[in-house]
PDB file of N, CA and C in Angstrom:
ATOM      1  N   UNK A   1      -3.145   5.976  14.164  1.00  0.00           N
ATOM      2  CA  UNK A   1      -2.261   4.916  13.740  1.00  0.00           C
ATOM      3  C   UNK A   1      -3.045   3.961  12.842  1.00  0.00           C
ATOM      4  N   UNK A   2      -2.330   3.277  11.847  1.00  0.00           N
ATOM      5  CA  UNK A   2      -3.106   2.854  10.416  1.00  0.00           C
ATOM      6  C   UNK A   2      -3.524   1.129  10.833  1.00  0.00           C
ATOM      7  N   UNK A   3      -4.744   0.740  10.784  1.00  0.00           N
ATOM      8  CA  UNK A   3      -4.864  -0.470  11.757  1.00  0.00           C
ATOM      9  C   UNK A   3      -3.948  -1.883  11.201  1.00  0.00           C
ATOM     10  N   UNK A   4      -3.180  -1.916  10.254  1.00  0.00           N
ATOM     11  CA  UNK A   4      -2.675  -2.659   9.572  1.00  0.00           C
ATOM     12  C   UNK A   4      -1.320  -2.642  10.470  1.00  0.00           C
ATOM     13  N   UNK A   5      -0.882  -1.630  10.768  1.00  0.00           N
ATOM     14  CA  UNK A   5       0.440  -1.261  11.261  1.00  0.00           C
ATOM     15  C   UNK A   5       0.150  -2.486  12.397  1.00  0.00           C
ATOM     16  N   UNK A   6      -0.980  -1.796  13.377  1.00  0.00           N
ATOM     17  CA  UNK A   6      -0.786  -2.211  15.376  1.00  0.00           C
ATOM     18  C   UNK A   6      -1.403  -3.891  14.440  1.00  0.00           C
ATOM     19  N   UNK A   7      -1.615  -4.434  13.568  1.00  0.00           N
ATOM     20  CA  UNK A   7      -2.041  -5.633  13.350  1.00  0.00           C
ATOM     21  C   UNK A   7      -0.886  -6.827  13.479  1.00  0.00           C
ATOM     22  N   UNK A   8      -0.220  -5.695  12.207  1.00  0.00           N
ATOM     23  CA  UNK A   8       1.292  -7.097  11.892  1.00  0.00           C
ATOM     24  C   UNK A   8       2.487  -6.596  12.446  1.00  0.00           C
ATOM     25  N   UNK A   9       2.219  -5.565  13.258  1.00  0.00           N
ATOM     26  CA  UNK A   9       3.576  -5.062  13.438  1.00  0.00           C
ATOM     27  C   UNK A   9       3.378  -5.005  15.579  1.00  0.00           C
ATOM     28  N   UNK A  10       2.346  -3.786  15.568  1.00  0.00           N
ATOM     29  CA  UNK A  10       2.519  -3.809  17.539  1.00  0.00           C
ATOM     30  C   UNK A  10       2.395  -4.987  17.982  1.00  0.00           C
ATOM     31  N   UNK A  11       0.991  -5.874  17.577  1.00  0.00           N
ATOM     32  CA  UNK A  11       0.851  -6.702  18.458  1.00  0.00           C
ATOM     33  C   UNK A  11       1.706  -8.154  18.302  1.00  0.00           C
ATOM     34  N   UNK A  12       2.421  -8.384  16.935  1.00  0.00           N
ATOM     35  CA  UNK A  12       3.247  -9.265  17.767  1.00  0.00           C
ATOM     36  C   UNK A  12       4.338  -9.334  18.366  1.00  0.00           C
ATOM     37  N   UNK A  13       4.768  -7.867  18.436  1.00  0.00           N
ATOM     38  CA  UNK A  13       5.750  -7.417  19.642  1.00  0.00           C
ATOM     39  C   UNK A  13       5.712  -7.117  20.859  1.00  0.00           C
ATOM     40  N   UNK A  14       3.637  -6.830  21.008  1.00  0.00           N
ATOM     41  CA  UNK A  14       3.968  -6.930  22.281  1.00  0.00           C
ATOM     42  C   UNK A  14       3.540  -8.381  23.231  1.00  0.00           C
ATOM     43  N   UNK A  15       2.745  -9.128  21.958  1.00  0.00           N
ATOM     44  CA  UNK A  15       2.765 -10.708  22.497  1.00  0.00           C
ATOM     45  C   UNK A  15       4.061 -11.054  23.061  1.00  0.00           C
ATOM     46  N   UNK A  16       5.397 -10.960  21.909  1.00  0.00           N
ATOM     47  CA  UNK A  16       6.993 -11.653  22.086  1.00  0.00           C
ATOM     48  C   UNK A  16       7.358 -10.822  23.365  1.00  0.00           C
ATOM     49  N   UNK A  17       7.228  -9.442  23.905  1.00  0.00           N
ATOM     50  CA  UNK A  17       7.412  -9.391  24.787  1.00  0.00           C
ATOM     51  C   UNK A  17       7.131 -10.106  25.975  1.00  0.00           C
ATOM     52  N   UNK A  18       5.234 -10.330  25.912  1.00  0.00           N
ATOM     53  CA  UNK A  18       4.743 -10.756  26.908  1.00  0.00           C
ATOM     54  C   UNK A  18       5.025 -12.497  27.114  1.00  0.00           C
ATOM     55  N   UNK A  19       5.915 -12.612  26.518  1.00  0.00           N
ATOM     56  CA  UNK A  19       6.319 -14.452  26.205  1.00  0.00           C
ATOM     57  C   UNK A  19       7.582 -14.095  26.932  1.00  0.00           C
ATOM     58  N   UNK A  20       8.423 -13.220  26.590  1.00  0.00           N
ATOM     59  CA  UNK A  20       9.548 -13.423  27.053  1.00  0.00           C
ATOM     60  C   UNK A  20      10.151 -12.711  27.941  1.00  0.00           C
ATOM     61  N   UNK A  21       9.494 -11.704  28.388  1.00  0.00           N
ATOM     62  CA  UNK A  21      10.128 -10.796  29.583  1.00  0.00           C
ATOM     63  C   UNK A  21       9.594 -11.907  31.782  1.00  0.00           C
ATOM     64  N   UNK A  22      10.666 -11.828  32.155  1.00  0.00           N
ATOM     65  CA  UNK A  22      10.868 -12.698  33.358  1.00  0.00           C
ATOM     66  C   UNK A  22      10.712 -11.155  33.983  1.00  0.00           C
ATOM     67  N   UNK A  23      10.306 -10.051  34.248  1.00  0.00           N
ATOM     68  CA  UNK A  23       9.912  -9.554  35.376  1.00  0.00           C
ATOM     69  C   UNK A  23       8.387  -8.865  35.751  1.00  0.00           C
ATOM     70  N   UNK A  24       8.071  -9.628  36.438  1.00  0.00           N
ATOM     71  CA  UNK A  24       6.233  -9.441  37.071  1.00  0.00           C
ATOM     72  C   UNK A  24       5.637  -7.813  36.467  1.00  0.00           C
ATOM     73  N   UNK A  25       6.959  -7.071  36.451  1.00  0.00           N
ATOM     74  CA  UNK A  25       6.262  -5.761  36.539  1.00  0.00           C
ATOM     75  C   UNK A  25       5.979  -5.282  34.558  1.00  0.00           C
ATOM     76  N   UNK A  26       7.289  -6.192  33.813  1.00  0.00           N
ATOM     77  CA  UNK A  26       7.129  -6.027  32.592  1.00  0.00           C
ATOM     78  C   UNK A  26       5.971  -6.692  31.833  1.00  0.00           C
ATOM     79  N   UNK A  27       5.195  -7.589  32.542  1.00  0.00           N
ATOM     80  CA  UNK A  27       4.194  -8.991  32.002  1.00  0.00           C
ATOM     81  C   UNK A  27       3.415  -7.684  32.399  1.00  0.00           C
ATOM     82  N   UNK A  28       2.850  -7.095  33.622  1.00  0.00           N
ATOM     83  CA  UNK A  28       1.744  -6.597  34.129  1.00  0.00           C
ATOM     84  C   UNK A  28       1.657  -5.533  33.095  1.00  0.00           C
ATOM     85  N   UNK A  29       2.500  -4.750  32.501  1.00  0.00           N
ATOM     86  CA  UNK A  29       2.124  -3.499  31.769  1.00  0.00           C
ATOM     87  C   UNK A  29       1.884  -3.455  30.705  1.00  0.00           C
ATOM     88  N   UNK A  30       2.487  -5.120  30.267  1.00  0.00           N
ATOM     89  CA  UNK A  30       1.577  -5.494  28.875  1.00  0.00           C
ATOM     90  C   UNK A  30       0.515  -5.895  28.602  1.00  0.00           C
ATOM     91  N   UNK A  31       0.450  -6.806  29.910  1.00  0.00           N
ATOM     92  CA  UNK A  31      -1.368  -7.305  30.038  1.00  0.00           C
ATOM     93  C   UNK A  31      -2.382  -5.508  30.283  1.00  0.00           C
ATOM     94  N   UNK A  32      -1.813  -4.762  30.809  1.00  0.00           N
ATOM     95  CA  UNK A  32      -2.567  -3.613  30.539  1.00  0.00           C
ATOM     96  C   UNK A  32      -2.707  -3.047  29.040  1.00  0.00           C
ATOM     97  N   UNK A  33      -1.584  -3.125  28.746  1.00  0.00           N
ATOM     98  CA  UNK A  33      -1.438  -2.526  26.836  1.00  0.00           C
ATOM     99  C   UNK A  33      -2.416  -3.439  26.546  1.00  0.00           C
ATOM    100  N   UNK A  34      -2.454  -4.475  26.878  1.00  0.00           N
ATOM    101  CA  UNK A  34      -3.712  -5.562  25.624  1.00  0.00           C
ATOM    102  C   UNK A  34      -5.023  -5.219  26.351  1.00  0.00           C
ATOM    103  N   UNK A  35      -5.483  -5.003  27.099  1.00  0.00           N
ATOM    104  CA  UNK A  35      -6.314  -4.638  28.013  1.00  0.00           C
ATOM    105  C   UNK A  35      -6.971  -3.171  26.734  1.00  0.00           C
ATOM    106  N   UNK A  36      -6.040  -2.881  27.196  1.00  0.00           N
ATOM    107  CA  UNK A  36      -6.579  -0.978  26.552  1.00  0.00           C
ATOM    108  C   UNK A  36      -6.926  -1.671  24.926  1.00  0.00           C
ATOM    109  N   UNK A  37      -5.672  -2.049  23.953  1.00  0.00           N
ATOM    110  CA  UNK A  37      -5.385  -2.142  22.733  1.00  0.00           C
ATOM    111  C   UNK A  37      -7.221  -3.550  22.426  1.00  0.00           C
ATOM    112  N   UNK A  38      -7.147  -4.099  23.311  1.00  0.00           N
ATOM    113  CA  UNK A  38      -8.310  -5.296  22.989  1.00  0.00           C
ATOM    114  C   UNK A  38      -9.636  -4.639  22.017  1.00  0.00           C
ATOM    115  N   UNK A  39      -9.551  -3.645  22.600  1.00  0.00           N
ATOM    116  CA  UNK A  39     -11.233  -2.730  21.546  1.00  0.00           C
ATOM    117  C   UNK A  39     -10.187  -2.505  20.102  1.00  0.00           C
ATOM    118  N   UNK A  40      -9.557  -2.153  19.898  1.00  0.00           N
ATOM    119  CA  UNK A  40      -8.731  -1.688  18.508  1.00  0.00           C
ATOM    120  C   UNK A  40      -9.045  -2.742  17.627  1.00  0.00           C
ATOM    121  N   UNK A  41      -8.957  -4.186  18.005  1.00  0.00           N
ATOM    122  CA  UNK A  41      -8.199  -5.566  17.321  1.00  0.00           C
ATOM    123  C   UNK A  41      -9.740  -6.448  16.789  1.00  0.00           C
ATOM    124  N   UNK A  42      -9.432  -6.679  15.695  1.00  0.00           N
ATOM    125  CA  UNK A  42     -10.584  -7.732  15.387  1.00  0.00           C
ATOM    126  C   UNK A  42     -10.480  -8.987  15.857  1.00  0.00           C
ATOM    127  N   UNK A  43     -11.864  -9.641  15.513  1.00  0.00           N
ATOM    128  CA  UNK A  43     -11.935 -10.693  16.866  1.00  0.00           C
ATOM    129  C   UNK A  43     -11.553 -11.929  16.168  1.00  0.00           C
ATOM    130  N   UNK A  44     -10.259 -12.352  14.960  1.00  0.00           N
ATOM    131  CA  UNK A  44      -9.711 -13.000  14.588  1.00  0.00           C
ATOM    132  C   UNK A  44      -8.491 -13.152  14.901  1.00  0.00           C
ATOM    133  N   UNK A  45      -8.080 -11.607  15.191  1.00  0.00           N
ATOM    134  CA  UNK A  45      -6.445 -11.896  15.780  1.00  0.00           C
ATOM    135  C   UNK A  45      -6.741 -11.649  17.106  1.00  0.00           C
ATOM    136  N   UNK A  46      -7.805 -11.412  18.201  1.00  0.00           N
ATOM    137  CA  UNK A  46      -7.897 -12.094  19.170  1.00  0.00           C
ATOM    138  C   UNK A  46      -7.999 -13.339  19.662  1.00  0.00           C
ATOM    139  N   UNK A  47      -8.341 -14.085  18.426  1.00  0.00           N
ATOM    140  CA  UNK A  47      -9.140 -15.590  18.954  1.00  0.00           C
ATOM    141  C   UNK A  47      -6.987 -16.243  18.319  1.00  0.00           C
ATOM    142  N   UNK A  48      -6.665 -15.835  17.642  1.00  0.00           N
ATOM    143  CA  UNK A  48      -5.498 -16.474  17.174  1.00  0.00           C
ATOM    144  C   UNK A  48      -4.490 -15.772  17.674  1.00  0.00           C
ATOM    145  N   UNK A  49      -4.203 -14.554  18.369  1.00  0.00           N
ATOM    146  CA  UNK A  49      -3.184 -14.216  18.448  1.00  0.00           C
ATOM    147  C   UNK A  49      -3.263 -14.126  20.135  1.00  0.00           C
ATOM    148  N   UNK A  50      -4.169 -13.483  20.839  1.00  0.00           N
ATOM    149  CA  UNK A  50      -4.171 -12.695  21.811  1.00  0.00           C
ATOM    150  C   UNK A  50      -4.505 -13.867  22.720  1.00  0.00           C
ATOM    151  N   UNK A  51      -5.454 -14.830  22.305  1.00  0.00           N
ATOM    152  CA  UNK A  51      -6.241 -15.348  22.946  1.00  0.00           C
ATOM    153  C   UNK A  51      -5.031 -17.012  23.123  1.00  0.00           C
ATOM    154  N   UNK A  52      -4.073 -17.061  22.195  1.00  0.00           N
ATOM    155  CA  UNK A  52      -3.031 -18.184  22.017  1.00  0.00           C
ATOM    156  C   UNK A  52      -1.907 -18.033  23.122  1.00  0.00           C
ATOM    157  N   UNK A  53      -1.780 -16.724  23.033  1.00  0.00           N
ATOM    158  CA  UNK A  53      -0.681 -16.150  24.049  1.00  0.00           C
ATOM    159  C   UNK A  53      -0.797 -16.198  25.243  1.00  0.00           C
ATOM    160  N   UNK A  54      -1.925 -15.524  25.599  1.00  0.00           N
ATOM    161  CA  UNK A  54      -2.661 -15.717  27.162  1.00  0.00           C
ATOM    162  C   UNK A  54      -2.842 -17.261  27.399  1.00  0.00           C
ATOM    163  N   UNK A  55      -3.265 -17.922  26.932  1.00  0.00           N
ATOM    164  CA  UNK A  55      -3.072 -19.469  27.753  1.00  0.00           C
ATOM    165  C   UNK A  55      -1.972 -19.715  27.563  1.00  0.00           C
ATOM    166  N   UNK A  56      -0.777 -19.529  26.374  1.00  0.00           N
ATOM    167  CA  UNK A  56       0.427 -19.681  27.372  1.00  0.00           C
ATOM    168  C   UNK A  56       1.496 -19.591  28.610  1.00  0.00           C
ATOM    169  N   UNK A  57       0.547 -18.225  28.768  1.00  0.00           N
ATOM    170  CA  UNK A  57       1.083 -17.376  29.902  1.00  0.00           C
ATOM    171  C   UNK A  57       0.756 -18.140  31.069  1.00  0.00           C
ATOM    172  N   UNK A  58      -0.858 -18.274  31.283  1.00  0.00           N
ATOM    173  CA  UNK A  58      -1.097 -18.791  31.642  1.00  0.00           C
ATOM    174  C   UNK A  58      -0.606 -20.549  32.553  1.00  0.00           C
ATOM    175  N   UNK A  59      -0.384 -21.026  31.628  1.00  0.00           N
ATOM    176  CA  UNK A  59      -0.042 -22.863  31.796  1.00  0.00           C
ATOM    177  C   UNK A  59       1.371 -22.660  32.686  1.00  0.00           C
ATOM    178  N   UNK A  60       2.158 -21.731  32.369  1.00  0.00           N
ATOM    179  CA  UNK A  60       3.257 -21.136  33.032  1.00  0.00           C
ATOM    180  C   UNK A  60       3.167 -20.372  33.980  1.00  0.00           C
ATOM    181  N   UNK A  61       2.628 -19.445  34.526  1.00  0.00           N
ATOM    182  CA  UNK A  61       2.027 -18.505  35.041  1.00  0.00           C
ATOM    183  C   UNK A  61       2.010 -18.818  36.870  1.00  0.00           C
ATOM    184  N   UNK A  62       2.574 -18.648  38.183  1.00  0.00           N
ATOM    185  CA  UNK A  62       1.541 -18.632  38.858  1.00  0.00           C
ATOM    186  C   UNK A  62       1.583 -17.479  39.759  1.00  0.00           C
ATOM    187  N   UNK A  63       2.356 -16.531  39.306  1.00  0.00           N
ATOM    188  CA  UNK A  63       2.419 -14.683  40.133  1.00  0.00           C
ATOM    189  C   UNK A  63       0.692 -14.787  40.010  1.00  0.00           C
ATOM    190  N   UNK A  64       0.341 -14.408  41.566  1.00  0.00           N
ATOM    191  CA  UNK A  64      -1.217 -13.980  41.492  1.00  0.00           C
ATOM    192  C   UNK A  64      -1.426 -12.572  40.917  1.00  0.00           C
ATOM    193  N   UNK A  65      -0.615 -11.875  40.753  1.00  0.00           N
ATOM    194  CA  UNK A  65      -0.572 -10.135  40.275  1.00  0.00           C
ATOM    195  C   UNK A  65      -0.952 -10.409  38.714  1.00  0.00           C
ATOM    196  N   UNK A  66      -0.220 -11.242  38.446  1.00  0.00           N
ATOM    197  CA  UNK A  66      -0.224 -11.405  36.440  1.00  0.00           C
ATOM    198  C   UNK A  66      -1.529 -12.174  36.665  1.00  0.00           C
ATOM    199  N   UNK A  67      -1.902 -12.987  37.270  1.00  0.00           N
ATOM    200  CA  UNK A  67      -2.932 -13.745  37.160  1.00  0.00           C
ATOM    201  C   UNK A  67      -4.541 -13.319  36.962  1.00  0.00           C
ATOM    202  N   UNK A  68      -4.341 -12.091  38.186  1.00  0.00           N
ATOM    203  CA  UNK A  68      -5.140 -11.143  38.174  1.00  0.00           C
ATOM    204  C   UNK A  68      -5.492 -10.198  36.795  1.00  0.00           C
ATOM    205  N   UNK A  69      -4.435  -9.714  36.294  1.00  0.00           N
ATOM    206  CA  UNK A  69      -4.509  -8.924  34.900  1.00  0.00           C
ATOM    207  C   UNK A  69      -5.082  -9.791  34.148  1.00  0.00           C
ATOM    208  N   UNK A  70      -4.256 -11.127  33.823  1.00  0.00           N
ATOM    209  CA  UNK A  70      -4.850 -11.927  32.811  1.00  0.00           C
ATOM    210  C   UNK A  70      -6.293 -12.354  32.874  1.00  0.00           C
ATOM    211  N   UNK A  71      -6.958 -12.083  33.722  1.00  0.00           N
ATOM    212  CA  UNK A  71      -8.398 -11.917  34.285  1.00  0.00           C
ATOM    213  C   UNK A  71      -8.751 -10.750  33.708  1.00  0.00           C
ATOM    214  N   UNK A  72      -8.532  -9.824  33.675  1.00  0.00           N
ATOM    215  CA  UNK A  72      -9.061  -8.302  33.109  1.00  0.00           C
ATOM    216  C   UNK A  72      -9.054  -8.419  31.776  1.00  0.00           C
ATOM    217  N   UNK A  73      -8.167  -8.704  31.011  1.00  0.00           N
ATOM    218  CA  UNK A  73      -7.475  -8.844  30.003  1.00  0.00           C
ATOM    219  C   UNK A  73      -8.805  -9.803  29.271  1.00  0.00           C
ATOM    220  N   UNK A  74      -9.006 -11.351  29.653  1.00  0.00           N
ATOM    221  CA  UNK A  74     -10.031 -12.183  29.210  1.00  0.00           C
ATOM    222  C   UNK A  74     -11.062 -11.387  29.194  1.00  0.00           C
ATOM    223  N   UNK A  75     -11.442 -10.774  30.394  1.00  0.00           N
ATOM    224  CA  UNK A  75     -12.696 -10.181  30.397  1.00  0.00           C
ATOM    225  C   UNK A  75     -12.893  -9.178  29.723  1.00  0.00           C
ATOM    226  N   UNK A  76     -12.090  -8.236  28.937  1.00  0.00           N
ATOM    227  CA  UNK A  76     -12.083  -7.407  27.925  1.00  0.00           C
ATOM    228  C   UNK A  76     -12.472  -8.150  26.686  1.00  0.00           C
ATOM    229  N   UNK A  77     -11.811  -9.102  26.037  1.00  0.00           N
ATOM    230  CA  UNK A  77     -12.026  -9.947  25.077  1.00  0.00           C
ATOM    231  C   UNK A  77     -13.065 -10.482  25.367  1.00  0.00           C
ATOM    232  N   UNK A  78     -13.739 -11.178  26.821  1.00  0.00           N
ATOM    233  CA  UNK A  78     -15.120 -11.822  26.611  1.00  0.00           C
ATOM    234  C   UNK A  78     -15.982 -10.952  26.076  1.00  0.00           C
ATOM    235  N   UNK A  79     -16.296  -9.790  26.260  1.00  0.00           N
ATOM    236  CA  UNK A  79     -16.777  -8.067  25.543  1.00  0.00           C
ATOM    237  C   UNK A  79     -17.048  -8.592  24.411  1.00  0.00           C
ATOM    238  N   UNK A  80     -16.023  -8.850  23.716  1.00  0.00           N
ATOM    239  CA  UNK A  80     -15.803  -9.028  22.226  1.00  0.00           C
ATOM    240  C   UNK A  80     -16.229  -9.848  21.950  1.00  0.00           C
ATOM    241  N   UNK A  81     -15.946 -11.246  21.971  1.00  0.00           N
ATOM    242  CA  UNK A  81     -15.749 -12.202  21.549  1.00  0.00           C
ATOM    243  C   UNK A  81     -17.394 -12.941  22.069  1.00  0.00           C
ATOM    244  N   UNK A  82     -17.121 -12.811  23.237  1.00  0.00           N
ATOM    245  CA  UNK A  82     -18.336 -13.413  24.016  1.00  0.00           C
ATOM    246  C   UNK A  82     -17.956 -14.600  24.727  1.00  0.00           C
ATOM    247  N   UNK A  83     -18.408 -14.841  25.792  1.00  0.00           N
ATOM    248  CA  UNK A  83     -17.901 -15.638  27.120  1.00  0.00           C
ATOM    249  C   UNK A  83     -17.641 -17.610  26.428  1.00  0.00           C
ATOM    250  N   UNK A  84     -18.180 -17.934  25.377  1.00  0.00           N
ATOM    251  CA  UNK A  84     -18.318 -19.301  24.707  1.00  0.00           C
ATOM    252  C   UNK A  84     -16.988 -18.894  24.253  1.00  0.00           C
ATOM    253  N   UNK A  85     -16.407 -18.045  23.393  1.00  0.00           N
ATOM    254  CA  UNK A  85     -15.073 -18.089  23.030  1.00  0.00           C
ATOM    255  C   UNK A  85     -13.722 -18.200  23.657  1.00  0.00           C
ATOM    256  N   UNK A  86     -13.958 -17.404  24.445  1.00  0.00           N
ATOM    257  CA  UNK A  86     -12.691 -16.985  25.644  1.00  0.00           C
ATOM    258  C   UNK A  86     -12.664 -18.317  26.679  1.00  0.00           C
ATOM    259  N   UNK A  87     -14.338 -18.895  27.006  1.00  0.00           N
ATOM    260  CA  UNK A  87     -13.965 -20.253  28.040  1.00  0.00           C
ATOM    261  C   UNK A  87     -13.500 -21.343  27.270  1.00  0.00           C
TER     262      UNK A  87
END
């Protein structure tokens, strides 16, 4: 898949998903998609896209199940990014 495509096209559909779907089990399988997809993505539209979304989720957030992912999820991006970015 052409990295331009999953740039402007997957990931902010599956951010708008992960903004707007109300069931625990639909949030959890996206925080896995970003999980997996996090190595694909440069660490600009992580720090602006991926990394914007997740503290929204967050501030809203208090299912310990999603809470948990969104833990995996950071910690994939700390990988990347490095632990000064993500805290």
């Amino acid at each position: 898949m052409d990295y331009q495509v999953v740039k402007s096209q997957i990931i902010p559909r599956v951010l708008q998903v992960l903004e707007t779907a109300k069931e625990t089990d639909v949030k959890i399988e996206v925080l896995d998609t970003l999980k997996i997809i996090t190595k694909a993505i440069d660490a600009q539209t992580l720090k602006i896209d991926v990394v914007k979304a997740l503290e929204k989720l967050r501030a809203n957030e208090t299912n310990p199940k999603i809470c948990m992912k969104m833990l995996e999820v950071y910690e994939e991006i700390g990988k990347i990014l490095g632990p000064e970015e993500v805290g």
